[in-house]
PDB file of N, CA and C in Angstrom:
ATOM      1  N   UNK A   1     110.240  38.952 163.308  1.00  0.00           N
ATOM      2  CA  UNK A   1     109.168  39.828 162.913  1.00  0.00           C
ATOM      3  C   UNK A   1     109.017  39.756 161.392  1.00  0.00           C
ATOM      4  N   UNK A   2     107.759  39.752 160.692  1.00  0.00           N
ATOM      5  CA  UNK A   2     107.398  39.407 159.572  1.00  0.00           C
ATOM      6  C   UNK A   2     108.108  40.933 158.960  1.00  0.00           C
ATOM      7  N   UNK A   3     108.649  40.784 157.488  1.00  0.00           N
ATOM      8  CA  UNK A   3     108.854  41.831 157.102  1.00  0.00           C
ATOM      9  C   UNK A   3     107.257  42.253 156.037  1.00  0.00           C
ATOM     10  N   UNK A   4     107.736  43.593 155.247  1.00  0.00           N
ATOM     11  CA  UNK A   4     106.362  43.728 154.261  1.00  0.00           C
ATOM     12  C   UNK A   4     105.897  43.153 153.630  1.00  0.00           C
ATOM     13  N   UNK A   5     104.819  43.441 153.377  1.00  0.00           N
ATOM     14  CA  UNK A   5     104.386  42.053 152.235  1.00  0.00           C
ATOM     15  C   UNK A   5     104.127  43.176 151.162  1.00  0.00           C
ATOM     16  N   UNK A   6     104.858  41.983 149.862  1.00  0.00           N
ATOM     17  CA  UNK A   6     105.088  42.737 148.850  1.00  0.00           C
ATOM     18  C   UNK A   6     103.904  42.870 147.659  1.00  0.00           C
ATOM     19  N   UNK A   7     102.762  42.388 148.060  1.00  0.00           N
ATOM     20  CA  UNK A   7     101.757  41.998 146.978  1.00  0.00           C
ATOM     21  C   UNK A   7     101.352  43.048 146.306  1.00  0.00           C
ATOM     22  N   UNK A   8     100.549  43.944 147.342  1.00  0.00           N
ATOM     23  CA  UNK A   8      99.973  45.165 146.987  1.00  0.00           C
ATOM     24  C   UNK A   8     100.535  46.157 145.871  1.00  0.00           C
ATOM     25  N   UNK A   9     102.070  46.554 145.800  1.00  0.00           N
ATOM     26  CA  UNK A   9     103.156  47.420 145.302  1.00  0.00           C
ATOM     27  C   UNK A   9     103.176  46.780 144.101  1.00  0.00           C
ATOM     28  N   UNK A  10     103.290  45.500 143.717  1.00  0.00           N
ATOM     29  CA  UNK A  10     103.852  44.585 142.853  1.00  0.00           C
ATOM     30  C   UNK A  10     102.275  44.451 142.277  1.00  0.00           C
ATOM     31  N   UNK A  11     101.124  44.212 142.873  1.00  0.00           N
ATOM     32  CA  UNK A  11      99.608  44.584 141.670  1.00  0.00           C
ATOM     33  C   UNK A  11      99.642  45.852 141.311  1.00  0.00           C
ATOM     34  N   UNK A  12      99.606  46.480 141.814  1.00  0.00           N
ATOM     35  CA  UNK A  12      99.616  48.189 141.654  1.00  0.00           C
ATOM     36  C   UNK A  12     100.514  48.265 140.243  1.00  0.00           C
ATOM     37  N   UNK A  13     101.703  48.060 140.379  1.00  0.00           N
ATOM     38  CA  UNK A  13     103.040  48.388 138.948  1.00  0.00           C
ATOM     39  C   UNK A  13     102.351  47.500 137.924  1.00  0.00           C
ATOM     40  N   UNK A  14     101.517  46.134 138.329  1.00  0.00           N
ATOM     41  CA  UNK A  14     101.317  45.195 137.240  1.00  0.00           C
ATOM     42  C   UNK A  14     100.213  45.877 136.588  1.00  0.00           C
ATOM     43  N   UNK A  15      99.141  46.200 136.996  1.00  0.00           N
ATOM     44  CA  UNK A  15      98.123  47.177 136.498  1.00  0.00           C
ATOM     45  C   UNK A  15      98.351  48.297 135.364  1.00  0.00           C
ATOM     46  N   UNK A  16      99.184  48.906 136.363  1.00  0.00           N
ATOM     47  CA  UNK A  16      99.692  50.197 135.485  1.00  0.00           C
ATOM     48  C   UNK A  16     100.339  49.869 134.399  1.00  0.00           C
ATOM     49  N   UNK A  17     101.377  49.118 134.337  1.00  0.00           N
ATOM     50  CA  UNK A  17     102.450  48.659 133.182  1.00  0.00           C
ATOM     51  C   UNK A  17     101.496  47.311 132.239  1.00  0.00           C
ATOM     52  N   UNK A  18     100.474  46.494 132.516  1.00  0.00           N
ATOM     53  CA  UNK A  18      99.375  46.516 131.585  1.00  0.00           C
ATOM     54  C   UNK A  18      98.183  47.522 130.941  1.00  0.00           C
ATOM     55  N   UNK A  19      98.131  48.221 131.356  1.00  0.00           N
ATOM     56  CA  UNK A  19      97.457  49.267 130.979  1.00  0.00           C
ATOM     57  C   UNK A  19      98.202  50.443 129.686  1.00  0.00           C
ATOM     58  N   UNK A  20      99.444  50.510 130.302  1.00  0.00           N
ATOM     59  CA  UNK A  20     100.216  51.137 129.258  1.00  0.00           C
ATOM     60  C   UNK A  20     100.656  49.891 127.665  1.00  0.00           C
ATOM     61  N   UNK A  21     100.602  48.731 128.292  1.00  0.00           N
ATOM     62  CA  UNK A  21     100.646  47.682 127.187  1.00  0.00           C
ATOM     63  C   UNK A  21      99.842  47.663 126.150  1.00  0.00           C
ATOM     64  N   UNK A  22      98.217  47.966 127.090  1.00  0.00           N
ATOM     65  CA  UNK A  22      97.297  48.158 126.410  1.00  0.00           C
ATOM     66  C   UNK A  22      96.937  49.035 125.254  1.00  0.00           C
ATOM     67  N   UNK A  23      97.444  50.298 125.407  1.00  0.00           N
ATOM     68  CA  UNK A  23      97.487  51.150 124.615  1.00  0.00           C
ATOM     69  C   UNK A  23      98.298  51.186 123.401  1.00  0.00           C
ATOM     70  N   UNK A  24      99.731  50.842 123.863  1.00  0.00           N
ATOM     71  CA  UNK A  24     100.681  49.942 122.973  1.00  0.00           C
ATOM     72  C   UNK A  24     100.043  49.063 121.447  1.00  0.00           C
ATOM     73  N   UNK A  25      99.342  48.163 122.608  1.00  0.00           N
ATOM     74  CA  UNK A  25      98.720  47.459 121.482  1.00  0.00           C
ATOM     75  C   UNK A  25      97.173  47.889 121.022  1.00  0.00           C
ATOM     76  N   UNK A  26      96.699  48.780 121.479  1.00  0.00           N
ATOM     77  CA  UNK A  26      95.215  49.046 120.686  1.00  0.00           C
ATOM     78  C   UNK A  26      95.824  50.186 119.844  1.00  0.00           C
ATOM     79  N   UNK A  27      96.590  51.174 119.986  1.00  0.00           N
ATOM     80  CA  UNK A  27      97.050  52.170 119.263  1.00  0.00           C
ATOM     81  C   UNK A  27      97.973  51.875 118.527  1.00  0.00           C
ATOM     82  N   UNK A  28      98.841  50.501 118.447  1.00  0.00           N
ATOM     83  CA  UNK A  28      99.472  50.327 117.589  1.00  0.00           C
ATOM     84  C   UNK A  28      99.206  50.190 115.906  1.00  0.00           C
ATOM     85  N   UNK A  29     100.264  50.501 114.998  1.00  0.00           N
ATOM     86  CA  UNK A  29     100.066  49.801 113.704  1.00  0.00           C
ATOM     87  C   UNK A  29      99.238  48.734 113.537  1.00  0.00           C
ATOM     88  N   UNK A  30      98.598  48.314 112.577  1.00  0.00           N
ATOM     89  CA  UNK A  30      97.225  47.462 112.043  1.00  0.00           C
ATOM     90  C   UNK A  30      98.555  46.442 111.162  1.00  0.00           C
ATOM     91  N   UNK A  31      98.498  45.037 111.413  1.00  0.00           N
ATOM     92  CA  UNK A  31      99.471  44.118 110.832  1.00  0.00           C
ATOM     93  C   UNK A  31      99.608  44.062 109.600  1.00  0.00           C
ATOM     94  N   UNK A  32     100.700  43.729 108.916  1.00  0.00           N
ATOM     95  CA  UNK A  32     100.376  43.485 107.606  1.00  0.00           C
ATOM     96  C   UNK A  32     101.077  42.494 107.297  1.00  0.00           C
ATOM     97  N   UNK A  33      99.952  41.516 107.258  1.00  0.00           N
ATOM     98  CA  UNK A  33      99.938  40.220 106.727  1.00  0.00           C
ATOM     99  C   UNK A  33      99.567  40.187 105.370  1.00  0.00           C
ATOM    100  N   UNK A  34     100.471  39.796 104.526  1.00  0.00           N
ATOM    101  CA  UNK A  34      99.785  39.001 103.104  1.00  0.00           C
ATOM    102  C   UNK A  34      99.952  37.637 102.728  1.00  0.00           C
ATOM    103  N   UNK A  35      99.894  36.632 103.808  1.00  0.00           N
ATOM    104  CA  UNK A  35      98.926  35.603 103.206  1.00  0.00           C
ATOM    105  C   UNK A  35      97.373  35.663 103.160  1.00  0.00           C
ATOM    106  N   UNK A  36      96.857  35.040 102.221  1.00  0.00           N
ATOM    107  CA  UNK A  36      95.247  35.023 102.795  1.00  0.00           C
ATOM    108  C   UNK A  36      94.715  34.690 103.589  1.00  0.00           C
ATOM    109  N   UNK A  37      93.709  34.541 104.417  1.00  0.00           N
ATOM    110  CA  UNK A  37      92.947  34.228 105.808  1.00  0.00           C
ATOM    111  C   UNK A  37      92.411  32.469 105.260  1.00  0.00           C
ATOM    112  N   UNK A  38      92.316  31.764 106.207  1.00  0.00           N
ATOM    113  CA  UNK A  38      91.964  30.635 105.848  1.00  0.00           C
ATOM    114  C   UNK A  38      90.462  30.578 105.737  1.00  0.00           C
ATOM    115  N   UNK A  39      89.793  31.395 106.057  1.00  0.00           N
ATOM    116  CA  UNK A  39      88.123  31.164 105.934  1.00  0.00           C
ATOM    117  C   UNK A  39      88.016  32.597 105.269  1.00  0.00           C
ATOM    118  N   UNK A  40      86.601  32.298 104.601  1.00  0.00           N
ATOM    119  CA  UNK A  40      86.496  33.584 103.274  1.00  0.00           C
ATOM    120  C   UNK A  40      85.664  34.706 104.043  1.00  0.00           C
ATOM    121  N   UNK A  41      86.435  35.922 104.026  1.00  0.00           N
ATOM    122  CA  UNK A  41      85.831  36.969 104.735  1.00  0.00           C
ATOM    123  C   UNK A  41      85.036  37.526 104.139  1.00  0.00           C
ATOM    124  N   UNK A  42      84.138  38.148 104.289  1.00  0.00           N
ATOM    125  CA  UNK A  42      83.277  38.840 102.962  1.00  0.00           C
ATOM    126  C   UNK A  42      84.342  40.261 102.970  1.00  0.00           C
ATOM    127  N   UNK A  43      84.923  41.153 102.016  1.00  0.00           N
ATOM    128  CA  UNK A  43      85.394  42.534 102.124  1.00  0.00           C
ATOM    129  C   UNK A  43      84.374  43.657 101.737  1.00  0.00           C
ATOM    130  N   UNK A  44      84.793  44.712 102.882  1.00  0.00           N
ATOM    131  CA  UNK A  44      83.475  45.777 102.557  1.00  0.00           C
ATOM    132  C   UNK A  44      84.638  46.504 101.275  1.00  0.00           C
ATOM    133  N   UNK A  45      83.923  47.350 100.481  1.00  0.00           N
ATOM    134  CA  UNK A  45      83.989  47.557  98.963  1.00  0.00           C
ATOM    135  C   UNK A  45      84.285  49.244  99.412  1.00  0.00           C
ATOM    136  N   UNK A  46      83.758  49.509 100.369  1.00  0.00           N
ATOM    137  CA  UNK A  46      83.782  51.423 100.185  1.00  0.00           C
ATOM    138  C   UNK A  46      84.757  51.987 101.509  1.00  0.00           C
ATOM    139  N   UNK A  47      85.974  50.945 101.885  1.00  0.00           N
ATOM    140  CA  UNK A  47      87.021  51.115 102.121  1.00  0.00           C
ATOM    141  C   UNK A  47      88.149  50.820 101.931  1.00  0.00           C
ATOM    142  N   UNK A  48      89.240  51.652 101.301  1.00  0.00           N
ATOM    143  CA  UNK A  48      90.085  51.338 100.457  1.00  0.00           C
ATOM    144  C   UNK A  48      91.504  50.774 101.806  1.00  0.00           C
ATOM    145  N   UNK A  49      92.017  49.596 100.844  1.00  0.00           N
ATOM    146  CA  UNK A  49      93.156  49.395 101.889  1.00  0.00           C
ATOM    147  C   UNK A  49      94.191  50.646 102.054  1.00  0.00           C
ATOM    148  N   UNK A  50      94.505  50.453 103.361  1.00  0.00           N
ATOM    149  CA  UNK A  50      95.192  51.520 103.883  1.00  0.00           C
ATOM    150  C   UNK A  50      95.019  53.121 104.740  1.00  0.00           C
ATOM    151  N   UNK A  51      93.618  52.387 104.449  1.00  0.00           N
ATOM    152  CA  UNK A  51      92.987  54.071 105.336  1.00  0.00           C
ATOM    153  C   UNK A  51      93.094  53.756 106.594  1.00  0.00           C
ATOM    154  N   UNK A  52      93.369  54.856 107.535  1.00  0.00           N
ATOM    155  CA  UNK A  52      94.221  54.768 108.897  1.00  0.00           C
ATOM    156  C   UNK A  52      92.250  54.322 109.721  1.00  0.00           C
ATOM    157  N   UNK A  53      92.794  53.801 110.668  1.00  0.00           N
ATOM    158  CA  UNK A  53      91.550  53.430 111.475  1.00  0.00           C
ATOM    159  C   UNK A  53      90.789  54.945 112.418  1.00  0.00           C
ATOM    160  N   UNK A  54      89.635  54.901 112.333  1.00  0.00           N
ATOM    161  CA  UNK A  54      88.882  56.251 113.102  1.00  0.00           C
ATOM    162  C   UNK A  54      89.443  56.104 114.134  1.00  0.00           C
ATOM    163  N   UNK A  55      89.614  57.316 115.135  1.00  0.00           N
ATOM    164  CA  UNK A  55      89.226  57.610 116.694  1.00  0.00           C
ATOM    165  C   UNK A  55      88.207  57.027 117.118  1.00  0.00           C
ATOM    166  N   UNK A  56      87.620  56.794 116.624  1.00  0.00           N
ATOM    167  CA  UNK A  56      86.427  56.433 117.406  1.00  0.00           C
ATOM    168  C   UNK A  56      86.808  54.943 117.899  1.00  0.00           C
ATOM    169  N   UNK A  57      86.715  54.000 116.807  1.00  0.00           N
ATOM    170  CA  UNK A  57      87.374  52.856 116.989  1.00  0.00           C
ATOM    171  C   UNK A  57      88.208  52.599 117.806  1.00  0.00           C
ATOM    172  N   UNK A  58      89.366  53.212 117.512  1.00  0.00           N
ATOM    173  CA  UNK A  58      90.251  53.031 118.547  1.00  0.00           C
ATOM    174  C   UNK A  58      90.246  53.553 120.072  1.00  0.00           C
ATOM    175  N   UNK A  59      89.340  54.589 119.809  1.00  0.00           N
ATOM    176  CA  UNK A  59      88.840  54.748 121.674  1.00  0.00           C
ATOM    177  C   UNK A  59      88.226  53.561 122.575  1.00  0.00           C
ATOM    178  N   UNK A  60      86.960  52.974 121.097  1.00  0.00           N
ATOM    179  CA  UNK A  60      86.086  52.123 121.650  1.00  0.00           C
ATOM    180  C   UNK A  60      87.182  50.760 122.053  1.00  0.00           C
ATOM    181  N   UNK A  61      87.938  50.682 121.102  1.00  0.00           N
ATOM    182  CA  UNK A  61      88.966  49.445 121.942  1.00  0.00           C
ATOM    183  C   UNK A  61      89.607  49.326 123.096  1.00  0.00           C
ATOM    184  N   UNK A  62      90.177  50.479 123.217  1.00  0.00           N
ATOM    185  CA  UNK A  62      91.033  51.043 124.546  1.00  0.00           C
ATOM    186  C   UNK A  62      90.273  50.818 125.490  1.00  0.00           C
ATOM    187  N   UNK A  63      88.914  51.356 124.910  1.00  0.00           N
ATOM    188  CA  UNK A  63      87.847  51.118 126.507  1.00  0.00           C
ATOM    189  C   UNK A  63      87.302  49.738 126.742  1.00  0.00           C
ATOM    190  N   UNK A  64      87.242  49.065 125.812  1.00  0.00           N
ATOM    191  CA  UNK A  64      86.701  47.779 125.857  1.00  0.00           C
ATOM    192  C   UNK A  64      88.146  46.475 126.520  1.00  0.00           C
ATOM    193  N   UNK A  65      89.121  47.225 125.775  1.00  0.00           N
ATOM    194  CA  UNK A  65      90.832  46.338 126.163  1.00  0.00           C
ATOM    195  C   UNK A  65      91.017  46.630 127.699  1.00  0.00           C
ATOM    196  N   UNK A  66      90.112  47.326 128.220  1.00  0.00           N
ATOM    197  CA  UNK A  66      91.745  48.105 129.736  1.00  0.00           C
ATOM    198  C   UNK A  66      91.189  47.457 130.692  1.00  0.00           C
ATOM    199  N   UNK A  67      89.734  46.843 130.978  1.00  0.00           N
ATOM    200  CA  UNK A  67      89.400  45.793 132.078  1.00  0.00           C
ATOM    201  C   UNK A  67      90.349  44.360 132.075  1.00  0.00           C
ATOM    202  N   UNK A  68      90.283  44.223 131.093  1.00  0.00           N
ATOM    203  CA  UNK A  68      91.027  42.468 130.809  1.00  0.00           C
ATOM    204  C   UNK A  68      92.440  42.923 130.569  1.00  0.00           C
ATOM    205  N   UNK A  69      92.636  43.995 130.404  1.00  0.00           N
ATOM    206  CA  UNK A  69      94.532  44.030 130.709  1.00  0.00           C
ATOM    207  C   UNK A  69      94.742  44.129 131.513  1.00  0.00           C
ATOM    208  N   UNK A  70      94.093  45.627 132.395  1.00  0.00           N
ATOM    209  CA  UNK A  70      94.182  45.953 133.549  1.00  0.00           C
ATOM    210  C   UNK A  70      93.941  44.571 134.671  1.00  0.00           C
ATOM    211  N   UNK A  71      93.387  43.713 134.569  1.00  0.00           N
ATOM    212  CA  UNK A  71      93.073  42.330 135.652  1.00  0.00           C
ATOM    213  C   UNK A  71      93.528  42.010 135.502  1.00  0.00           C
ATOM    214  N   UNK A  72      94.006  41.691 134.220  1.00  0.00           N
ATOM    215  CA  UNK A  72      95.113  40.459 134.148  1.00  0.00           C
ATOM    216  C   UNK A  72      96.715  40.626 134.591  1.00  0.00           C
ATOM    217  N   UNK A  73      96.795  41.894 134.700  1.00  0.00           N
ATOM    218  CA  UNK A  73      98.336  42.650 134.993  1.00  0.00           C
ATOM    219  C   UNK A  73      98.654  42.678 136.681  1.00  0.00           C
ATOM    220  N   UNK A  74      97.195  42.861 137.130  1.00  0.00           N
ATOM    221  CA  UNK A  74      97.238  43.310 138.998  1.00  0.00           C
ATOM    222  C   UNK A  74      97.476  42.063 139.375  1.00  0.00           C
ATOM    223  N   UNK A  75      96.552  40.367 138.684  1.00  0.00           N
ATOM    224  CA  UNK A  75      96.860  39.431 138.829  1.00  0.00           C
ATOM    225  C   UNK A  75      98.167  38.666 138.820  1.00  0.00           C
ATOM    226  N   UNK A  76      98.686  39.303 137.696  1.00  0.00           N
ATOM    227  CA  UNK A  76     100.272  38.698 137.288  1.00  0.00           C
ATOM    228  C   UNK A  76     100.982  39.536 138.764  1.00  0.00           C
ATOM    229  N   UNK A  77     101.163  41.015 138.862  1.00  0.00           N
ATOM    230  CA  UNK A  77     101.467  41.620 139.799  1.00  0.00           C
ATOM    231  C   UNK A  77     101.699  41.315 140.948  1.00  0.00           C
ATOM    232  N   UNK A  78     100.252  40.699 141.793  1.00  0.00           N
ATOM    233  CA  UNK A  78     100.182  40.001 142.932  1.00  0.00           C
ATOM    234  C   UNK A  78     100.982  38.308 143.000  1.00  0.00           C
ATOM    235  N   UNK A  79     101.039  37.965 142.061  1.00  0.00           N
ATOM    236  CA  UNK A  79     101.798  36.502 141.917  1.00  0.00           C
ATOM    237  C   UNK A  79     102.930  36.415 141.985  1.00  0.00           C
ATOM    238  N   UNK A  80     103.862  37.629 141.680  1.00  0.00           N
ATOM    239  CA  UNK A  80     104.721  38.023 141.509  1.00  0.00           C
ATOM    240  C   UNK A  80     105.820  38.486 142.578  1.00  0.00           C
ATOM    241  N   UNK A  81     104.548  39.438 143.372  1.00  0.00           N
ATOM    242  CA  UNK A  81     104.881  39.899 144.589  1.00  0.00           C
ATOM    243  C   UNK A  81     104.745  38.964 145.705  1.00  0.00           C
ATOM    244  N   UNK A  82     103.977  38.170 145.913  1.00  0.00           N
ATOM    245  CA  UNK A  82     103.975  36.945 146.432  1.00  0.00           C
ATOM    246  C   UNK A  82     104.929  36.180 146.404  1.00  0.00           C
ATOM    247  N   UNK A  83     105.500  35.782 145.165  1.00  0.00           N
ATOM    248  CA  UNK A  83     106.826  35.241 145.175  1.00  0.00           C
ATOM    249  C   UNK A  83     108.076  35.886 145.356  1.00  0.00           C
ATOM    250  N   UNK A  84     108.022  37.219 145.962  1.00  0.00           N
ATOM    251  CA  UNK A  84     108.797  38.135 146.087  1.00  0.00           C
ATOM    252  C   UNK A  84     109.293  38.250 147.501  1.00  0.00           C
ATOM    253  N   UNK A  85     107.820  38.135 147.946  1.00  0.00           N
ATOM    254  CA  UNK A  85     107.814  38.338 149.823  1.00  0.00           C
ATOM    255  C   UNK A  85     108.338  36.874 149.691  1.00  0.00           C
ATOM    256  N   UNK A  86     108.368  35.856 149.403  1.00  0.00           N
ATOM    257  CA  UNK A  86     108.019  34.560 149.826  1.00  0.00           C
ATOM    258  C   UNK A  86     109.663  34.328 149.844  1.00  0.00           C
ATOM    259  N   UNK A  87     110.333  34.969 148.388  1.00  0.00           N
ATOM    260  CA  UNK A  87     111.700  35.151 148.282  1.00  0.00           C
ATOM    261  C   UNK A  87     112.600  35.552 149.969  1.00  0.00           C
ATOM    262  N   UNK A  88     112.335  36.757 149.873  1.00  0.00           N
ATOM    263  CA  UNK A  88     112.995  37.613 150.976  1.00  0.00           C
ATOM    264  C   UNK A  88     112.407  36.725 152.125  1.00  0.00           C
ATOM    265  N   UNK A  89     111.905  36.214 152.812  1.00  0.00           N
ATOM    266  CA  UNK A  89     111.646  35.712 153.690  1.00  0.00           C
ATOM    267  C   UNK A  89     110.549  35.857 154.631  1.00  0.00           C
ATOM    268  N   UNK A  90     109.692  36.891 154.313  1.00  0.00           N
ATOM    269  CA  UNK A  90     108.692  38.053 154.672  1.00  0.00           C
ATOM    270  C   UNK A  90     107.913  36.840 155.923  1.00  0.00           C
ATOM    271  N   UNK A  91     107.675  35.894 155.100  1.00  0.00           N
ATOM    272  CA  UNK A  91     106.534  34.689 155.596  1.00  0.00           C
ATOM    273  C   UNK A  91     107.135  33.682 156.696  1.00  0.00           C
ATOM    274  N   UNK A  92     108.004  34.471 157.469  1.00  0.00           N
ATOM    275  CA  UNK A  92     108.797  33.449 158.540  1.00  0.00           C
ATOM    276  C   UNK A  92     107.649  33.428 159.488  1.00  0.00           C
ATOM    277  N   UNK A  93     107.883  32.300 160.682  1.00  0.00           N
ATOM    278  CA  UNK A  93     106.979  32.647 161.831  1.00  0.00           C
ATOM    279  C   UNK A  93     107.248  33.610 162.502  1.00  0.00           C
ATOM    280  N   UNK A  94     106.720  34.118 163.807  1.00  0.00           N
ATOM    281  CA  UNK A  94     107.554  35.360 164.432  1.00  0.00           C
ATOM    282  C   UNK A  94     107.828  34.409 165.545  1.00  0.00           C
ATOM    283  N   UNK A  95     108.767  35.152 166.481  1.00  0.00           N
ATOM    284  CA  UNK A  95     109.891  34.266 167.193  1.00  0.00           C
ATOM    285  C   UNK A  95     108.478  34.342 168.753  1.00  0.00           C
ATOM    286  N   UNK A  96     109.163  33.236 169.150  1.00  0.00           N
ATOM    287  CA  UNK A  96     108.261  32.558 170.653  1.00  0.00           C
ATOM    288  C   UNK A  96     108.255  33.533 171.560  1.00  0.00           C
ATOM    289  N   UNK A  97     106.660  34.435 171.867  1.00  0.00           N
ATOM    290  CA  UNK A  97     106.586  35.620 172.814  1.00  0.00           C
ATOM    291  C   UNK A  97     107.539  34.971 174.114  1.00  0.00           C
ATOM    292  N   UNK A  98     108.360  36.298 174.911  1.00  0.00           N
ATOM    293  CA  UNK A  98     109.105  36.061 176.187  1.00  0.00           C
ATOM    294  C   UNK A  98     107.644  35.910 177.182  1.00  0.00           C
ATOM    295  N   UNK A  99     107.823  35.479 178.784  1.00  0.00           N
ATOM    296  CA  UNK A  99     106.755  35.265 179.387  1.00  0.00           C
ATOM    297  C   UNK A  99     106.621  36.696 180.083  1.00  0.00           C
ATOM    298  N   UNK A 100     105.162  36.442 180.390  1.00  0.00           N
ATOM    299  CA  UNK A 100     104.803  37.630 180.959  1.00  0.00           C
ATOM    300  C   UNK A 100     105.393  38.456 181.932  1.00  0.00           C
ATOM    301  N   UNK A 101     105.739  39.895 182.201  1.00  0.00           N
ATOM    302  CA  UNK A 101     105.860  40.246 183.022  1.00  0.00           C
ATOM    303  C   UNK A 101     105.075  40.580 184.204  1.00  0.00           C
ATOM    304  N   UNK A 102     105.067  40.210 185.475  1.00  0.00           N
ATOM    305  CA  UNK A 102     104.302  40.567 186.571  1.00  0.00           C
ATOM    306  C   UNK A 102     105.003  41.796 187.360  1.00  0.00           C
TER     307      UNK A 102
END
């Protein structure tokens, strides 16, 4: 008899635990790099380095980041779990029905 299949459980955690990544990284610290950029950026003039980034911004990222984390995590998830069931043995045949009873 086939055991569970593990896909569903294993997208589900991948989702969630990209999603929390997500936030991780849109709410995280802003890098600080000091080499220069290899192509010339123009700099806006009436913001001084170091001013913390708006809410707003960072909402608009979160909302714009959590489709493409969120997919990409249920995806990893399901691949995962797949190789999980595939592990445990989940994907055997089931054994040769006995013959009918009359």
């Amino acid at each position: 008899m086939p055991g569970r299949n593990l896909a569903k459980p294993f997208a589900i955690a991948g989702f969630l635990l990209a999603e929390i990544y997500m936030l991780f990284t849109v709410l995280g610290p802003v890098g600080r790099e000091t080499h220069p950029l290899p192509v010339a950026v123009p700099e806006t003039a009436d913001v001084e380095p170091g001013t913390p980034v708006p809410l707003k911004a960072k909402v608009s990222r979160a909302v714009v980041s959590a489709p493409f984390f969120g997919c990409f995590g249920a995806i990893a998830g399901t691949g995962l779990g797949l190789l999980a069931s595939g592990l445990r043995g989940d994907f055997r045949r089931p054994a040769a029905p006995s013959a009918p009873v009359k």
